[in-house]
Protein backbone atom coordinates (compact mmCIF):
# COMPACT_ATOMS: atom_id res chain seq x y z
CA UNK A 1 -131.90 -86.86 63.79
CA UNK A 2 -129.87 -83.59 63.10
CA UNK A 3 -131.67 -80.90 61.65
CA UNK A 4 -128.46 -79.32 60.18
CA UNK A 5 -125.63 -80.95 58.23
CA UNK A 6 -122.17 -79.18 57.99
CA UNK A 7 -121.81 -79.35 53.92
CA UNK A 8 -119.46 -78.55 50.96
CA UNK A 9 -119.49 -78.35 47.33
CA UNK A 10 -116.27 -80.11 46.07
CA UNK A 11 -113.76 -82.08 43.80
CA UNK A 12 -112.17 -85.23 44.95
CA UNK A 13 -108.36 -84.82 44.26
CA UNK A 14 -106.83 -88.96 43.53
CA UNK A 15 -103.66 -90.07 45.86
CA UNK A 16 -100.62 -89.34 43.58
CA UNK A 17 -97.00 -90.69 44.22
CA UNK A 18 -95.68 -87.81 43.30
CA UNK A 19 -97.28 -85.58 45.14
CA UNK A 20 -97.31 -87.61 48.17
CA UNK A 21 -93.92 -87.92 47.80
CA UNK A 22 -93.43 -83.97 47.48
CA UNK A 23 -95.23 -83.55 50.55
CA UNK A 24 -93.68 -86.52 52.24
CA UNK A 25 -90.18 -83.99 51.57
CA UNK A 26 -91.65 -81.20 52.49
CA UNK A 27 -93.11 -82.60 56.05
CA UNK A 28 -89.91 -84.00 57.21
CA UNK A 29 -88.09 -80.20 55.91
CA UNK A 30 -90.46 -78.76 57.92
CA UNK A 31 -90.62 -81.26 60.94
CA UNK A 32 -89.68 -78.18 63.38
CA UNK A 33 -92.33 -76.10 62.04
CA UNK A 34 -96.57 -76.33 62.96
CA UNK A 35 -97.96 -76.82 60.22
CA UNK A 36 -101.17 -78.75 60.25
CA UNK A 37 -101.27 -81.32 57.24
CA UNK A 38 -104.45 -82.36 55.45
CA UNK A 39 -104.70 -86.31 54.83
CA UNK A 40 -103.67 -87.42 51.16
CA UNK A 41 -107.67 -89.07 52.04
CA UNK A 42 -108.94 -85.97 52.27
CA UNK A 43 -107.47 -84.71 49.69
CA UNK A 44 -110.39 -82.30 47.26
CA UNK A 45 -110.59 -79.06 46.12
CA UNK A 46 -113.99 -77.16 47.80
CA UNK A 47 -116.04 -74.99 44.93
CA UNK A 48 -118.61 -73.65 47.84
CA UNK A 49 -118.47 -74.36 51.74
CA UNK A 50 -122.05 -74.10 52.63
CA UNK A 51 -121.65 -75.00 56.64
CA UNK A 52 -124.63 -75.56 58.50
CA UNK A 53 -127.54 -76.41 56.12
CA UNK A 54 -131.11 -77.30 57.09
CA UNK A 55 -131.30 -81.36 56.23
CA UNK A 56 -134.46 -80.00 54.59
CA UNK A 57 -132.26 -78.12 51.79
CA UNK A 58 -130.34 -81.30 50.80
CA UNK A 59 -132.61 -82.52 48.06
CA UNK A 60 -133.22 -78.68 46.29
CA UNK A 61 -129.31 -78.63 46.62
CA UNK A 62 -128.69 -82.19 45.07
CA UNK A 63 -131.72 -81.28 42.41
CA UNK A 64 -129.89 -77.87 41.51
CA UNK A 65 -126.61 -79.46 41.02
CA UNK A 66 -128.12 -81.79 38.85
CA UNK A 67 -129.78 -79.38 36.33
CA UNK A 68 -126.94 -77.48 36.28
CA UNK A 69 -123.97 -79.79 36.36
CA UNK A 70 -124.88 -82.81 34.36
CA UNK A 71 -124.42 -81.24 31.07
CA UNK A 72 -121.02 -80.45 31.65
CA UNK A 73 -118.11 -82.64 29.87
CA UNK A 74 -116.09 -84.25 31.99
CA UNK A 75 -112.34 -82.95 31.78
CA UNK A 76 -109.18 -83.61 32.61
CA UNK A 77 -107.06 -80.98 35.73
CA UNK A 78 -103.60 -80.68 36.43
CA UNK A 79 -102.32 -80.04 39.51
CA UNK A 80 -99.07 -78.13 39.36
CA UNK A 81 -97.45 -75.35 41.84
CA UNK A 82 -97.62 -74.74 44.95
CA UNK A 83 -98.13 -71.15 46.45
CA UNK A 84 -99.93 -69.54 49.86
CA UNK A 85 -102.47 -67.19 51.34
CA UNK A 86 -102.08 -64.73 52.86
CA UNK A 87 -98.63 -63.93 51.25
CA UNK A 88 -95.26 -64.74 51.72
CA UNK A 89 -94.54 -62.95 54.60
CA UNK A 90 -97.30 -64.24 56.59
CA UNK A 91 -98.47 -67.14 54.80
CA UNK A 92 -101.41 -69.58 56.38
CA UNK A 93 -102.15 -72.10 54.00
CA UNK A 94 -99.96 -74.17 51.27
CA UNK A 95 -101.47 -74.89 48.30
CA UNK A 96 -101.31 -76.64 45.11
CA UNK A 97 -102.75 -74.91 41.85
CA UNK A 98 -105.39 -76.92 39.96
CA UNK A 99 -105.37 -75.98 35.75
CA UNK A 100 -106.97 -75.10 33.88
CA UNK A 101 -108.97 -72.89 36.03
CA UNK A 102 -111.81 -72.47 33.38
CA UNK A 103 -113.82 -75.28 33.65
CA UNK A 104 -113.32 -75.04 37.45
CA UNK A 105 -114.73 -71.54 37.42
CA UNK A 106 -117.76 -72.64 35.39
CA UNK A 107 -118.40 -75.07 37.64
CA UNK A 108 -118.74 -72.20 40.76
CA UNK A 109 -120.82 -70.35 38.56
CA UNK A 110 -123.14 -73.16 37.74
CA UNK A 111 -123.21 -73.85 41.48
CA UNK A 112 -123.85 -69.97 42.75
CA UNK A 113 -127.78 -70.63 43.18
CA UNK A 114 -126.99 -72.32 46.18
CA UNK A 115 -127.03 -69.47 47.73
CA UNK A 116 -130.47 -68.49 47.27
CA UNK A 117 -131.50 -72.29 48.20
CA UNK A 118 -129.19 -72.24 51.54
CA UNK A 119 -130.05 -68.30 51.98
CA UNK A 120 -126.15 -67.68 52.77
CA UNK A 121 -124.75 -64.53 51.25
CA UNK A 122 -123.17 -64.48 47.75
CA UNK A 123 -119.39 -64.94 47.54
CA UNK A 124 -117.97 -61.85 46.69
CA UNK A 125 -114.09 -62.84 46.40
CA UNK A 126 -112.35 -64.13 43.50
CA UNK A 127 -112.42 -68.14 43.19
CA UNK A 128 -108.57 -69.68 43.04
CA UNK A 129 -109.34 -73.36 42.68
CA UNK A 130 -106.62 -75.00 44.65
CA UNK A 131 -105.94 -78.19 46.84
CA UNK A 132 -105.20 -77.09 50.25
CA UNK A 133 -101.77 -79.04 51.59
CA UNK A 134 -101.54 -77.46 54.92
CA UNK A 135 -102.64 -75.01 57.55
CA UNK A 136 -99.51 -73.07 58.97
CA UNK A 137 -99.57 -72.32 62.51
CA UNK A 138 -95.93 -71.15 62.53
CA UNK A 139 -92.42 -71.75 60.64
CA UNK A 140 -89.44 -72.28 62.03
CA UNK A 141 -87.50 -71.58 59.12
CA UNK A 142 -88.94 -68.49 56.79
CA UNK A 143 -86.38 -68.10 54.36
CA UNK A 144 -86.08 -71.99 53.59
CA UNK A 145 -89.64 -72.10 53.21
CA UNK A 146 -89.75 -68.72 50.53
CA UNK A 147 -86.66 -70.57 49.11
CA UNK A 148 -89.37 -73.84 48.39
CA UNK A 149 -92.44 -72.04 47.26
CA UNK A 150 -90.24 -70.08 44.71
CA UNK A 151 -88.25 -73.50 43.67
CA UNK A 152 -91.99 -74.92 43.18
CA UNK A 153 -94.34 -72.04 42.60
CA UNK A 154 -94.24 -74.08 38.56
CA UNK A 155 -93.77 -77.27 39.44
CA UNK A 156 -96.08 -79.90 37.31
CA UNK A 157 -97.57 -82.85 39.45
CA UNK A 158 -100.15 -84.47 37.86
CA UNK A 159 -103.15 -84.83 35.73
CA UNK A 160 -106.05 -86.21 36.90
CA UNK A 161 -109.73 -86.60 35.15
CA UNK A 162 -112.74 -84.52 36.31
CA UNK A 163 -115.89 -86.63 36.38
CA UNK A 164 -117.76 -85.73 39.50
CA UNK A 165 -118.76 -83.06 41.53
CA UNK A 166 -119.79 -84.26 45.12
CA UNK A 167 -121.72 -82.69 47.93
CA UNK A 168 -120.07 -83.64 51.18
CA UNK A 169 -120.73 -83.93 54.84
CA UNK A 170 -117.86 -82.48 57.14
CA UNK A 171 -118.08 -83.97 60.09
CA UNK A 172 -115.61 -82.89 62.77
CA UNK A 173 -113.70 -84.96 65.13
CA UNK A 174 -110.74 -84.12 67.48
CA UNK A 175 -108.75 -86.03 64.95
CA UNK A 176 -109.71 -83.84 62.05
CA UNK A 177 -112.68 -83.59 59.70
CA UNK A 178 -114.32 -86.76 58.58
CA UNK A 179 -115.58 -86.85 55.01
CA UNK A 180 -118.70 -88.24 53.89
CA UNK A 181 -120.38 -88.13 50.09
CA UNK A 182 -124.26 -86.79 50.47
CA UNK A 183 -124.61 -86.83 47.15
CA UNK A 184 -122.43 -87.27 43.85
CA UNK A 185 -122.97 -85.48 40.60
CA UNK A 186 -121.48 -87.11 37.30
CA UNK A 187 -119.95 -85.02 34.55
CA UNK A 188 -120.60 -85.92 30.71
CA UNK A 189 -118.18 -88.36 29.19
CA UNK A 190 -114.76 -86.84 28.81
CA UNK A 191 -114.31 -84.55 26.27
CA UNK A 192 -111.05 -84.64 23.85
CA UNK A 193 -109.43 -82.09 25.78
């Protein structure tokens, strides 16, 4: 048996028509270009990446996430926009916004004593909860591309309702990373908002 698991603290995003469709467009736009797509199966936002964590630190993780999550109410996110990091003129990953960021940010704060259970070092950046599209290896058409984030940097996709947060297993293949729940934390019942 492994002794470490490769783990994150995440979000499952639902399959959308609309946004598969938008990213349907944008793949055959961008056909020329490397960019490297994530699977609409894969699709979650990830509150913590914790990478290789002693097995033995599963249960104090699951058992922290459930003392500090399951009071929450369940909500409902939007995904809408779609931006990058690093910027514009060298931009490495496509994104989709996820709103409102508030309860998504409470959620990374309830989750921060993982650190001190995993003994990685405290984040020190500024969460932007986001669902990642697409790794970008290199564009074959920059201004076309500046011309689509700008025409969609607003654009509403769709709601979707909050009610769990999940600790995965990464588990990577040649293919691409293989998901797998550990362990699944339910929200309170959806709030009115």
């Amino acid at each position: 048996m492994k002794s470490f698991k490769r783990l994150f603290i995440g979000i499952p995003v639902p399959q959308n028509r609309i946004l598969l469709d938008f990213v349907g467009e944008m793949q055959r736009t961008f056909i020329q270009s490397r960019i490297k797509w994530v699977p609409s199966g894969n699709w979650h936002f990830t509150l913590r990446f914790l990478g290789d964590t002693p097995v033995r630190a599963i249960s104090p993780i699951v058992e922290m996430m459930q003392r500090n999550l399951s009071s929450l109410p369940a909500f409902k996110g939007r995904i809408a926009g779609i931006g990058v990091f690093k910027s514009l003129r060298e931009p490495k990953v496509l994104w989709c916004g996820i709103y409102p960021a508030e309860p998504f940010q409470d959620i990374y704060k309830r989750i921060s004593p993982v650190a001190a259970i995993t003994g990685s070092p405290a984040v020190k950046e500024r969460f932007t909860p986001h669902l990642t599209l697409g790794r970008i290896k290199w564009l074959h058409d920059m201004e076309l591309f500046r011309h689509w984030i700008e025409k969609y940097e607003y654009n509403p996709f769709f709601s979707f309702h909050v009610h769990n947060v999940v600790l995965y297993e990464s588990v990577l293949k040649s293919s691409g990373p293989v998901y797998h729940i550990v362990e699944k934390i339910s929200l309170h019942k959806l709030s009115s908002t």
